[in-house]
N, C-alpha and C. Protein backbone atom coordinates (compact mmCIF):
# COMPACT_ATOMS: atom_id res chain seq x y z
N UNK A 1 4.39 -15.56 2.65
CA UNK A 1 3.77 -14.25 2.66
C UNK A 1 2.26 -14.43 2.63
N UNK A 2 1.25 -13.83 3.21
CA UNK A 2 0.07 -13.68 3.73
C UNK A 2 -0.69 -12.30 3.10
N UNK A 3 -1.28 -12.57 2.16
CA UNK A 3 -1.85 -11.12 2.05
C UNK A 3 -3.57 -10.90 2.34
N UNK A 4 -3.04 -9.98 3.58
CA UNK A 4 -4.43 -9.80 4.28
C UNK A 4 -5.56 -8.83 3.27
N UNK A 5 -5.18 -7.68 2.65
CA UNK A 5 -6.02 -6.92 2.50
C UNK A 5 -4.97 -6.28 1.45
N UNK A 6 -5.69 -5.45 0.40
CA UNK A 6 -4.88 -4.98 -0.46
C UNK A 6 -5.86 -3.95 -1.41
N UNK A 7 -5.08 -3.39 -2.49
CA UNK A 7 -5.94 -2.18 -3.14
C UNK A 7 -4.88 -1.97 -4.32
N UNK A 8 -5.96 -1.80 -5.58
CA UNK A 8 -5.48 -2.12 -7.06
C UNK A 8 -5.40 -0.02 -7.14
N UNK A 9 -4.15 0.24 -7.88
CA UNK A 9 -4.17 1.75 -7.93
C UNK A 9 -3.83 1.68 -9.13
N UNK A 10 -4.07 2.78 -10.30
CA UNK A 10 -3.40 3.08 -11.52
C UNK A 10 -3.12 4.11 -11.52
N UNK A 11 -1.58 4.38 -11.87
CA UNK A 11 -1.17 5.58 -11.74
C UNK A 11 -1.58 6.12 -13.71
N UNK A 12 -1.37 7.46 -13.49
CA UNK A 12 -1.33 8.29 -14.33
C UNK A 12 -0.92 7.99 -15.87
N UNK A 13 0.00 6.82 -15.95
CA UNK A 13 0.78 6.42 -17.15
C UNK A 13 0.07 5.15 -17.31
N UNK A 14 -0.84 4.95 -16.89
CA UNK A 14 -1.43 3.28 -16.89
C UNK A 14 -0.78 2.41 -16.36
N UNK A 15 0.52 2.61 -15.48
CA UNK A 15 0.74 1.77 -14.70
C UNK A 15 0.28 1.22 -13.23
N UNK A 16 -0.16 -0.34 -13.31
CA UNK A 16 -0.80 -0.42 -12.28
C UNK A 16 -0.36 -1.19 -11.23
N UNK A 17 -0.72 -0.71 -10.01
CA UNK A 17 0.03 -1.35 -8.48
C UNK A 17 -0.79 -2.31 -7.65
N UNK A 18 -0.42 -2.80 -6.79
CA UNK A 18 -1.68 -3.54 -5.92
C UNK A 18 -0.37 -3.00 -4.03
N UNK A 19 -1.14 -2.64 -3.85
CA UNK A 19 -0.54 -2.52 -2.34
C UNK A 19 -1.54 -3.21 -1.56
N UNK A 20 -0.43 -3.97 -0.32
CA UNK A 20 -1.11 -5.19 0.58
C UNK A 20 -0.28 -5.22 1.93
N UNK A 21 -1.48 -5.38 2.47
CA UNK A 21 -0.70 -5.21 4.02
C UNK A 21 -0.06 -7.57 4.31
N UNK A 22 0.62 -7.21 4.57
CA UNK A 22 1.73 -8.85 4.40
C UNK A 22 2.06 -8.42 5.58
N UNK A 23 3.04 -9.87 5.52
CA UNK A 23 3.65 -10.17 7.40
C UNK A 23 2.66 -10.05 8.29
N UNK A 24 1.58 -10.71 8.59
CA UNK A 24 -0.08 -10.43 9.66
C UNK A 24 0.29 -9.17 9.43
N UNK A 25 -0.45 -8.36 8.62
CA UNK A 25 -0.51 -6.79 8.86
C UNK A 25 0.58 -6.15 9.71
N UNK A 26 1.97 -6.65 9.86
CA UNK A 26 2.81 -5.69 9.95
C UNK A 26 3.22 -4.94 9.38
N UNK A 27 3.07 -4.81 7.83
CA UNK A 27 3.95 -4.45 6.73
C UNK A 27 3.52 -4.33 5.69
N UNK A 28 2.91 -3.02 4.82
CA UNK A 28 2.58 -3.06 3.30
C UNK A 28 3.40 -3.26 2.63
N UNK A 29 3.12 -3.88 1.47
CA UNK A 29 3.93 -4.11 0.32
C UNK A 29 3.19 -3.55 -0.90
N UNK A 30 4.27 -2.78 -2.25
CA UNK A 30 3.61 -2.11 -3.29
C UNK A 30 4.18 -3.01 -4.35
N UNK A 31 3.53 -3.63 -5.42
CA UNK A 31 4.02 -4.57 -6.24
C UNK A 31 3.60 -3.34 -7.63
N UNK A 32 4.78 -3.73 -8.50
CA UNK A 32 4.13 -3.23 -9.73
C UNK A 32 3.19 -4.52 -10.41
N UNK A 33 2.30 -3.94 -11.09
CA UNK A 33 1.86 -5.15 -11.96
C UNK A 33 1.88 -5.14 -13.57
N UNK A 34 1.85 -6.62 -13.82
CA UNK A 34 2.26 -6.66 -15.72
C UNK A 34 0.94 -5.85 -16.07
N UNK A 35 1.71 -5.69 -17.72
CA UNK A 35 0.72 -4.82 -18.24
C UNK A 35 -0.52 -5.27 -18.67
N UNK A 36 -0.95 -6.20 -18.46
CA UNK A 36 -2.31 -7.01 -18.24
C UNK A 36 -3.15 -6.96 -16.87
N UNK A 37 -2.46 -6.14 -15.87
CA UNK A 37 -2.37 -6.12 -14.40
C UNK A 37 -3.13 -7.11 -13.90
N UNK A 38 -2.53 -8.71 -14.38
CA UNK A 38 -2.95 -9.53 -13.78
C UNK A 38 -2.38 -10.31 -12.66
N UNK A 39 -0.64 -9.88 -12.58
CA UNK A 39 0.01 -10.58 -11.91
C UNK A 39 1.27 -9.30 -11.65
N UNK A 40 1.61 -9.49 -10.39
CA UNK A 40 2.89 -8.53 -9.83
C UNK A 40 4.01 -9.25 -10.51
N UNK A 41 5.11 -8.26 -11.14
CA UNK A 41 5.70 -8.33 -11.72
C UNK A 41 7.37 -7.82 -10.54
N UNK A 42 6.86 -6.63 -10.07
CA UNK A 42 8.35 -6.32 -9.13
C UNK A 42 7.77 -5.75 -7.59
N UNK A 43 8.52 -6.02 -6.77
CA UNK A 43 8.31 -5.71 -5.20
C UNK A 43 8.70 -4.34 -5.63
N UNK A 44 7.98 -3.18 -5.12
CA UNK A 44 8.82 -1.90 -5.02
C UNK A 44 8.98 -1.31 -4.37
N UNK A 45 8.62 -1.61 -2.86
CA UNK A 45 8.51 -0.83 -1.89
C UNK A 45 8.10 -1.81 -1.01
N UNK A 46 8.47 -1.46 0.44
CA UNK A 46 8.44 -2.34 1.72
C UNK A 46 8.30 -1.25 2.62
N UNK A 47 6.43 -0.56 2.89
CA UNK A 47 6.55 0.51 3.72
C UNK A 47 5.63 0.03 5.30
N UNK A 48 5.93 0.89 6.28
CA UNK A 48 5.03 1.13 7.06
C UNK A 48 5.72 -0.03 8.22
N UNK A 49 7.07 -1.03 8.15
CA UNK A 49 7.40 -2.23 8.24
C UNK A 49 7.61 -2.04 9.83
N UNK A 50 6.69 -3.36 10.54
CA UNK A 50 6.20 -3.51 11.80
C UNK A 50 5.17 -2.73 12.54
N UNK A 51 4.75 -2.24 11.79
CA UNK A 51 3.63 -1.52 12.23
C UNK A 51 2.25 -1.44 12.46
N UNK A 52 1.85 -3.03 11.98
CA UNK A 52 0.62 -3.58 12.46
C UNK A 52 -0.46 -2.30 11.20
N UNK A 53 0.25 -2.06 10.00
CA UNK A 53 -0.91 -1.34 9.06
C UNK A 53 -1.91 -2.52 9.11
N UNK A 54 -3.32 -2.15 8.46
CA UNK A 54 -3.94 -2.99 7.48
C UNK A 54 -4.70 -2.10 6.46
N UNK A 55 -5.41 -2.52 5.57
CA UNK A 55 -6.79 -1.58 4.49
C UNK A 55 -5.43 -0.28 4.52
N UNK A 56 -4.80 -0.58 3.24
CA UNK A 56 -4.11 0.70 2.91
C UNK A 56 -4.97 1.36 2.12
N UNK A 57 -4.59 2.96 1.61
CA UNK A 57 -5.61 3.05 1.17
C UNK A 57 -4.48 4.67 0.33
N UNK A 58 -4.66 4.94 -0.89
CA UNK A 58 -3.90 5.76 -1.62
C UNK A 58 -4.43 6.95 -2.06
N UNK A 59 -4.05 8.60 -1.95
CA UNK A 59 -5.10 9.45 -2.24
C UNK A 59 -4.10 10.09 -3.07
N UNK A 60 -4.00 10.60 -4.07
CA UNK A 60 -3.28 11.61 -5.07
C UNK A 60 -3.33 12.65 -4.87
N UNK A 61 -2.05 13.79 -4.32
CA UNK A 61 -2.19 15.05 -4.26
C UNK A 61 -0.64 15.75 -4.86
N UNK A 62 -1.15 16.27 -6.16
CA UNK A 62 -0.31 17.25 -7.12
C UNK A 62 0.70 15.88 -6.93
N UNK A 63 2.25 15.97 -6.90
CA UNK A 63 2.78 15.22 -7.20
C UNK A 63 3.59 14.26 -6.22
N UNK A 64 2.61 13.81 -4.93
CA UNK A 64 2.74 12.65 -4.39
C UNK A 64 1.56 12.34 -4.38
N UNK A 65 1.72 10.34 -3.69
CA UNK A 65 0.50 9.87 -3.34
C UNK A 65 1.16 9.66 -1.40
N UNK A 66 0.04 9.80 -1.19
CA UNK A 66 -0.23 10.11 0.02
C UNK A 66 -0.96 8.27 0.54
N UNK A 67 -0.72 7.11 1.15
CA UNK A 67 -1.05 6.47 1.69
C UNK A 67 -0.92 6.59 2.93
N UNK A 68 -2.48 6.17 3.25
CA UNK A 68 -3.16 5.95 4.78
C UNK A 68 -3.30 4.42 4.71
N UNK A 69 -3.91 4.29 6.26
CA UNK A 69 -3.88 3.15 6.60
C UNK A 69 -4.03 2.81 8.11
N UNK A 70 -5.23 1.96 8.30
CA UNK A 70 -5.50 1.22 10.03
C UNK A 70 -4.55 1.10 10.31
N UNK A 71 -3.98 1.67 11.56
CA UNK A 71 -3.44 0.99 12.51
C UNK A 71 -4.09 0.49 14.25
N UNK A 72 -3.86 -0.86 14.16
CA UNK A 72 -4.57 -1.32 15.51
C UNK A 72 -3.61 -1.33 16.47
N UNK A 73 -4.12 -0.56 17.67
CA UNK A 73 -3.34 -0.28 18.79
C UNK A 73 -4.16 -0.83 19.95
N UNK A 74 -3.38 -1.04 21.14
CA UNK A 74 -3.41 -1.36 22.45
C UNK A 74 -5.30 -0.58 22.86
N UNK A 75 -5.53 0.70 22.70
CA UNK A 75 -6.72 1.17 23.24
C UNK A 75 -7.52 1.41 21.92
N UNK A 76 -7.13 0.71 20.73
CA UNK A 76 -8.20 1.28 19.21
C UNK A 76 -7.82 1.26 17.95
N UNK A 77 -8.56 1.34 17.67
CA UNK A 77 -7.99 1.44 15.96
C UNK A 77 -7.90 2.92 16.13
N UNK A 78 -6.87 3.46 14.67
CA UNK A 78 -6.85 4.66 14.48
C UNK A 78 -6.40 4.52 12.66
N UNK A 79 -6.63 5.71 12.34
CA UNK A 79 -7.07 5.45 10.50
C UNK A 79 -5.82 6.96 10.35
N UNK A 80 -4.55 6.61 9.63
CA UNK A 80 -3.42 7.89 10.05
C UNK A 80 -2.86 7.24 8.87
N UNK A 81 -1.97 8.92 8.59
CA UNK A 81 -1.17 8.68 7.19
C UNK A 81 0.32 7.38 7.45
N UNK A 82 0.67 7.22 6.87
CA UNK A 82 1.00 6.11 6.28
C UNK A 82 2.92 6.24 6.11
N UNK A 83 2.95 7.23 4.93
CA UNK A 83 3.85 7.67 4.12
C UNK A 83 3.26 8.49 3.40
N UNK A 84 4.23 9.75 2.91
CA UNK A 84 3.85 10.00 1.45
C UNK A 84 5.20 9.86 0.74
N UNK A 85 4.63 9.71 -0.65
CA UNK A 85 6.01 8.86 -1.24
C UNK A 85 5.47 10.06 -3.05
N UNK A 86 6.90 10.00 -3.24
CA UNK A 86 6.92 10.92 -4.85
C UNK A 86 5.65 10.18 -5.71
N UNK A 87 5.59 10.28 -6.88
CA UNK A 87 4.46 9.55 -7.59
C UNK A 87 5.59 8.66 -8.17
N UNK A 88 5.40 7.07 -8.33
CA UNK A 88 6.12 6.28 -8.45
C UNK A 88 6.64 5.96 -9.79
C-alpha cells in the first residue's frame, strides 16, 4: 500500500481519522486512529475505489461529512464530491 496524500480529521467525540488516497490514487482509504492518534488502528472504509481520487478533503454538514476530492481525467483535473457518508 502507497499512501500518496492524506488528511488528519477529528470528529466530534475526539475521535480521530486519517483518510488517504492508496492504490496510485485509485482509492481512498479512512483509518480510525488510536487514541494517541498516532497510529491507525482499523480500516473503515474503502471509498471512491478505482477512481483515480487524490487530496481528499472532508467538510461537515449537520449530520454527514461530505468528502471531496481531485479527480484526474483524460482532458483535466476536476475537484467533485466524493461520497457523503453518515458521521462515522
Amino acid at each position: 500500500m502507497t499512501l500518496e496524500t492524506n488528511l488528519f480529521f477529528i470528529d466530534d467525540d475526539g475521535t480521530a481519522y486519517l483518510l488517504s488516497a492508496t492504490n496510485m490514487n485509485r482509492d481512498i482509504n479512512i483509518y480510525k486512529l488510536d487514541t494517541s492518534w498516532t497510529k491507525p488502528v482499523l480500516l473503515v472504509n474503502t471509498i471512491c475505489k478505482g477512481l483515480h481520487r487524490e487530496t481528499p478533503a472532508i467538510i461537515k454538514k449537520k449530520t454527514e461529512n461530505i468528502i471531496s476530492s481531485v479527480q484526474r481525467l483524460p482532458d483535466g483535473i476536476r475537484v467533485k464530491p466524493c461520497i457523503h457518508l453518515p458521521l462515522i
